[in-house]
C-alpha atoms as a PDB file:
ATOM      1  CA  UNK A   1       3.307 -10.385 -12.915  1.00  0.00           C
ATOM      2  CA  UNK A   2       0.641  -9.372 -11.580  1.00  0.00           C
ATOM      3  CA  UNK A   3      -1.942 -10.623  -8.583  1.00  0.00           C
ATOM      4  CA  UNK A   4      -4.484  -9.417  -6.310  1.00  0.00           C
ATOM      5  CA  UNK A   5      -4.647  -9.936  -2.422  1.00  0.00           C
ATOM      6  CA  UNK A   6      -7.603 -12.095  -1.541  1.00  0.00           C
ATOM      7  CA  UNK A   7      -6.848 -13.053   2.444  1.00  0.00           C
ATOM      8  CA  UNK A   8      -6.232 -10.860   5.634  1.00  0.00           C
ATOM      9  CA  UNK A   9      -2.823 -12.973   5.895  1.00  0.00           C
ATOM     10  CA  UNK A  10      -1.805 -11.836   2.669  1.00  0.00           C
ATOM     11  CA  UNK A  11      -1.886  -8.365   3.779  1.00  0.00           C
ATOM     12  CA  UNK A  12      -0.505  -9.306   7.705  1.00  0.00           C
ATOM     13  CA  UNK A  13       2.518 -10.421   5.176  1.00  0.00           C
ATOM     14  CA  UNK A  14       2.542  -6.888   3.111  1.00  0.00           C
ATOM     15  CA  UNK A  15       2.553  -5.180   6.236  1.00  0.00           C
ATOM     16  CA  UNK A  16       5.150  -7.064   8.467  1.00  0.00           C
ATOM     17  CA  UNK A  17       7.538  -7.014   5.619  1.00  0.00           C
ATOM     18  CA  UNK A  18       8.052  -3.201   5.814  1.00  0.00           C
ATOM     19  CA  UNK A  19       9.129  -3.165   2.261  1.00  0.00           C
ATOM     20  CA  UNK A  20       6.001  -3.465   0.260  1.00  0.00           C
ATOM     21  CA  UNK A  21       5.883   0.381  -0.986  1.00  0.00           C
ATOM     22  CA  UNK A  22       2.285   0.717  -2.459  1.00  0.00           C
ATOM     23  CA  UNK A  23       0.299   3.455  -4.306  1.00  0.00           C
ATOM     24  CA  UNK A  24      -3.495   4.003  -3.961  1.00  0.00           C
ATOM     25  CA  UNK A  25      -5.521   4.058  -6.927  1.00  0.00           C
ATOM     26  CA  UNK A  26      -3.530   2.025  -9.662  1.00  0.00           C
ATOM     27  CA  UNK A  27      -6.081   2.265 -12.593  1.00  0.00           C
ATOM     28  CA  UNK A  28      -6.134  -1.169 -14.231  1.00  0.00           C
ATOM     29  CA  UNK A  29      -3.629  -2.350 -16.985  1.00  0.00           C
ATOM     30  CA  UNK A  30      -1.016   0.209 -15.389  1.00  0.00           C
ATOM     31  CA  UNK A  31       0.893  -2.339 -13.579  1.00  0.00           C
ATOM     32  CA  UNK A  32       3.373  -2.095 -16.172  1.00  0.00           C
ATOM     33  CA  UNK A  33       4.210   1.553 -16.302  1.00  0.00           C
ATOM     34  CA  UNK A  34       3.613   1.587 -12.187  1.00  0.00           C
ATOM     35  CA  UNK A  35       6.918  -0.718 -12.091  1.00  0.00           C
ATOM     36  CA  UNK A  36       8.962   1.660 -15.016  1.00  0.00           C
ATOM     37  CA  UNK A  37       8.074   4.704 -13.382  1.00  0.00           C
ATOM     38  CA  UNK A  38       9.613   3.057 -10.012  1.00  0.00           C
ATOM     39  CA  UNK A  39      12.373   0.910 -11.340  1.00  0.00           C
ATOM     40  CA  UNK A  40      13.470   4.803 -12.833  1.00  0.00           C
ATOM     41  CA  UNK A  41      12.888   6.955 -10.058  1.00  0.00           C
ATOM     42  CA  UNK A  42      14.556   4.594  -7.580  1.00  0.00           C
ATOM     43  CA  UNK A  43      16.730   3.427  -9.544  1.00  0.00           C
ATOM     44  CA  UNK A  44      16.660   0.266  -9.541  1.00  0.00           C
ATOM     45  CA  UNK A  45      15.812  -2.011 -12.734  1.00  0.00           C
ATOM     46  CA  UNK A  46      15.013  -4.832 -11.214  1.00  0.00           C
ATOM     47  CA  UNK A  47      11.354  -3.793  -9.759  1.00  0.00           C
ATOM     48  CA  UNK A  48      10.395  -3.534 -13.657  1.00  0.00           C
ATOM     49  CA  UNK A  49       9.950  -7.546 -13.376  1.00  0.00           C
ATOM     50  CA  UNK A  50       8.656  -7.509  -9.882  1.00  0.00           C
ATOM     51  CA  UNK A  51       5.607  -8.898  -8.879  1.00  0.00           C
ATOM     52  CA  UNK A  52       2.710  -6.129  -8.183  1.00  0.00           C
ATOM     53  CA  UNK A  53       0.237  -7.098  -5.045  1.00  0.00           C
ATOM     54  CA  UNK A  54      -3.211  -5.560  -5.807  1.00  0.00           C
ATOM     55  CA  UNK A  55      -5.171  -4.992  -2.386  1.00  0.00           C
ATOM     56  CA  UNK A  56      -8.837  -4.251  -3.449  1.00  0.00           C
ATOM     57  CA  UNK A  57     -10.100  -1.596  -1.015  1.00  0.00           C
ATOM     58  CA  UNK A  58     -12.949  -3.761   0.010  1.00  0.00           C
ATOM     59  CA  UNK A  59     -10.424  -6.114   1.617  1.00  0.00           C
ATOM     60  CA  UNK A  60      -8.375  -3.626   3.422  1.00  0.00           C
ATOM     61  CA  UNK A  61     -11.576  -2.364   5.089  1.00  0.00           C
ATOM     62  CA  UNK A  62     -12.830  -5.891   5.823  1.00  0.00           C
ATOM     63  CA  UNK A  63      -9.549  -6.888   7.063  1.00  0.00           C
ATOM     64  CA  UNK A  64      -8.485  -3.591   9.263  1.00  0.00           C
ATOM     65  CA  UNK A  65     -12.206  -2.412  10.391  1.00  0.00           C
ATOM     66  CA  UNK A  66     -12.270   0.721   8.133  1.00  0.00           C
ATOM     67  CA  UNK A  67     -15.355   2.638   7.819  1.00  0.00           C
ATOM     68  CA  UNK A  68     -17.465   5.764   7.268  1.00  0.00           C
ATOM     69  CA  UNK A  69     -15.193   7.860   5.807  1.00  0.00           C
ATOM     70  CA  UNK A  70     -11.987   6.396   6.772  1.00  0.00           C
ATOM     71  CA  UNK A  71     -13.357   3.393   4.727  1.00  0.00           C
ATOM     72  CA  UNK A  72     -11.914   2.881   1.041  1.00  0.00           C
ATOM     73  CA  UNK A  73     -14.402   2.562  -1.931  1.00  0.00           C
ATOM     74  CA  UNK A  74     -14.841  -1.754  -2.648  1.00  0.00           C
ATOM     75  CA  UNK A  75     -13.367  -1.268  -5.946  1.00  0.00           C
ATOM     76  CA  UNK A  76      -9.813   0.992  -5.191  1.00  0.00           C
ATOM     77  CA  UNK A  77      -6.954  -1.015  -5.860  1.00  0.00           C
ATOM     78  CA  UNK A  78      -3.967  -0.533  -3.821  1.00  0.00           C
ATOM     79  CA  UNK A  79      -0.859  -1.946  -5.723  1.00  0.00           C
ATOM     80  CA  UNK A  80       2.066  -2.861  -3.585  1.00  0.00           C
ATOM     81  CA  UNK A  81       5.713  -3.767  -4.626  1.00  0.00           C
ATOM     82  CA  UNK A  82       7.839  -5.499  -2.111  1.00  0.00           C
ATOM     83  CA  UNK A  83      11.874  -3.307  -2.769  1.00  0.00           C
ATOM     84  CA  UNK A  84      14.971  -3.186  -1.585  1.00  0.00           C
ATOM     85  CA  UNK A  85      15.809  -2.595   1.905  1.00  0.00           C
ATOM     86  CA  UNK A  86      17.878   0.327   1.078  1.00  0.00           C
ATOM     87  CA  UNK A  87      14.452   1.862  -0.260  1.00  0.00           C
ATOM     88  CA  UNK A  88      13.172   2.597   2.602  1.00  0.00           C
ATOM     89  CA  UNK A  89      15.307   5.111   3.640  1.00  0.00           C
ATOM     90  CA  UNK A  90      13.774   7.176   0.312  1.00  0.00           C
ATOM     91  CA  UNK A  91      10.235   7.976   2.699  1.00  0.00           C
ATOM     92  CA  UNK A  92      11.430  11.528   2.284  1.00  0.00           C
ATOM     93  CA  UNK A  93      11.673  11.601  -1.818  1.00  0.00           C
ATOM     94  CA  UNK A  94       8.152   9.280  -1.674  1.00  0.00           C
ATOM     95  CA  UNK A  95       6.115  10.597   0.119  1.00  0.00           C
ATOM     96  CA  UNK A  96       5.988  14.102  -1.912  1.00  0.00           C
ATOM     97  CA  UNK A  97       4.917  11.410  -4.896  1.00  0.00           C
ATOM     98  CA  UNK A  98       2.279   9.799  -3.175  1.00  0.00           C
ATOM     99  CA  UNK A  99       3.809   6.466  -2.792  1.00  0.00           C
ATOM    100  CA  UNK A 100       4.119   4.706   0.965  1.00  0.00           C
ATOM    101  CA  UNK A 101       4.888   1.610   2.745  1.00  0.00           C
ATOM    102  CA  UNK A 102       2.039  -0.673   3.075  1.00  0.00           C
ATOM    103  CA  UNK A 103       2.675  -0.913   7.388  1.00  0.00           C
ATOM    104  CA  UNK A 104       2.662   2.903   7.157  1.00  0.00           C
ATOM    105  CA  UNK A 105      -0.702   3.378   5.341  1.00  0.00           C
ATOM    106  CA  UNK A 106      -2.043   0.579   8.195  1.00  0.00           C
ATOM    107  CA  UNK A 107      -0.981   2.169  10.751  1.00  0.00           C
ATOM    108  CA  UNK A 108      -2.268   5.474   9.742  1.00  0.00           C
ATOM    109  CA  UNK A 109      -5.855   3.729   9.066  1.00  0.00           C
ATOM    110  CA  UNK A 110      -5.940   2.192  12.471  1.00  0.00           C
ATOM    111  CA  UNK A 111      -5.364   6.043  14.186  1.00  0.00           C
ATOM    112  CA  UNK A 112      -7.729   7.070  12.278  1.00  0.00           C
ATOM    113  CA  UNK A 113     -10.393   5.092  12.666  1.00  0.00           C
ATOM    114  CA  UNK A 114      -9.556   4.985  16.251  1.00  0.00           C
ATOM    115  CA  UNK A 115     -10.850   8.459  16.407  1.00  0.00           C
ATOM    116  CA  UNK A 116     -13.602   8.026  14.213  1.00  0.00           C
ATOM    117  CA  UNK A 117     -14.856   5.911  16.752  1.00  0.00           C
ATOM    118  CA  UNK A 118     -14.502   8.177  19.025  1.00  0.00           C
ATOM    119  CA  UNK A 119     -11.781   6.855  20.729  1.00  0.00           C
ATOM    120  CA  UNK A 120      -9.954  10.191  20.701  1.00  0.00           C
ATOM    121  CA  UNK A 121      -6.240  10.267  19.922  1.00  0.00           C
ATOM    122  CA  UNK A 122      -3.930   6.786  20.764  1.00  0.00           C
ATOM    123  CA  UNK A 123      -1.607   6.732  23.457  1.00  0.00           C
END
């Protein structure tokens, strides 16, 4: 199943879980092989039925103060799978395959446009 994120508390939720592992740029109709391609890698064969988040990139920029070019285009969708706890001890094997955990990609954004705003690097 598939659904996309319309509220900032939605994504507070995605983000305080520390398990919803997302990848950027999830062309529509792929939510399908996005879940395979995971359930294989990490396997586990339960994500194939799990349900797939889809944060537009307007609303993470709305939502965390992104801009300029820290900003992501309106249209990018972000799809996010909540795993297993035991997943997140994988960061090393993701990473390399572009895939991170939604408070991750937050937190990143926030240092970022920190700077951008010239607020210089955070304590």
């Amino acid at each position: 199943m598939t659904r996309v994120a319309t509220s900032a508390a939605e994504l507070a939720e995605l983000d305080e879980s520390g398990l919803a592992l997302c990848w950027e740029g999830l062309p529509e109709g792929e939510e399908a092989s996005f879940l395979g391609a995971l359930a294989g890698m990490l396997e586990k064969p339960e994500l194939r039925e799990a349900e797939v988040v889809i944060v537009p990139g307007a609303l993470m920029n709305a939502t965390y103060g992104l801009t300029g070019e820290n900003a992501y285009p309106d249209g990018l969708r972000i799809a996010t799978v909540t795993v297993p706890q035991d997943v997140r001890a994988l960061v090393p094997v993701l990473s390399p395959r572009g895939l991170r955990f939604f408070d991750n990609l937050v937190t990143n954004n926030a240092r970022e446009q920190h700077r951008l705003d010239g607020g210089g690097a955070p304590a």
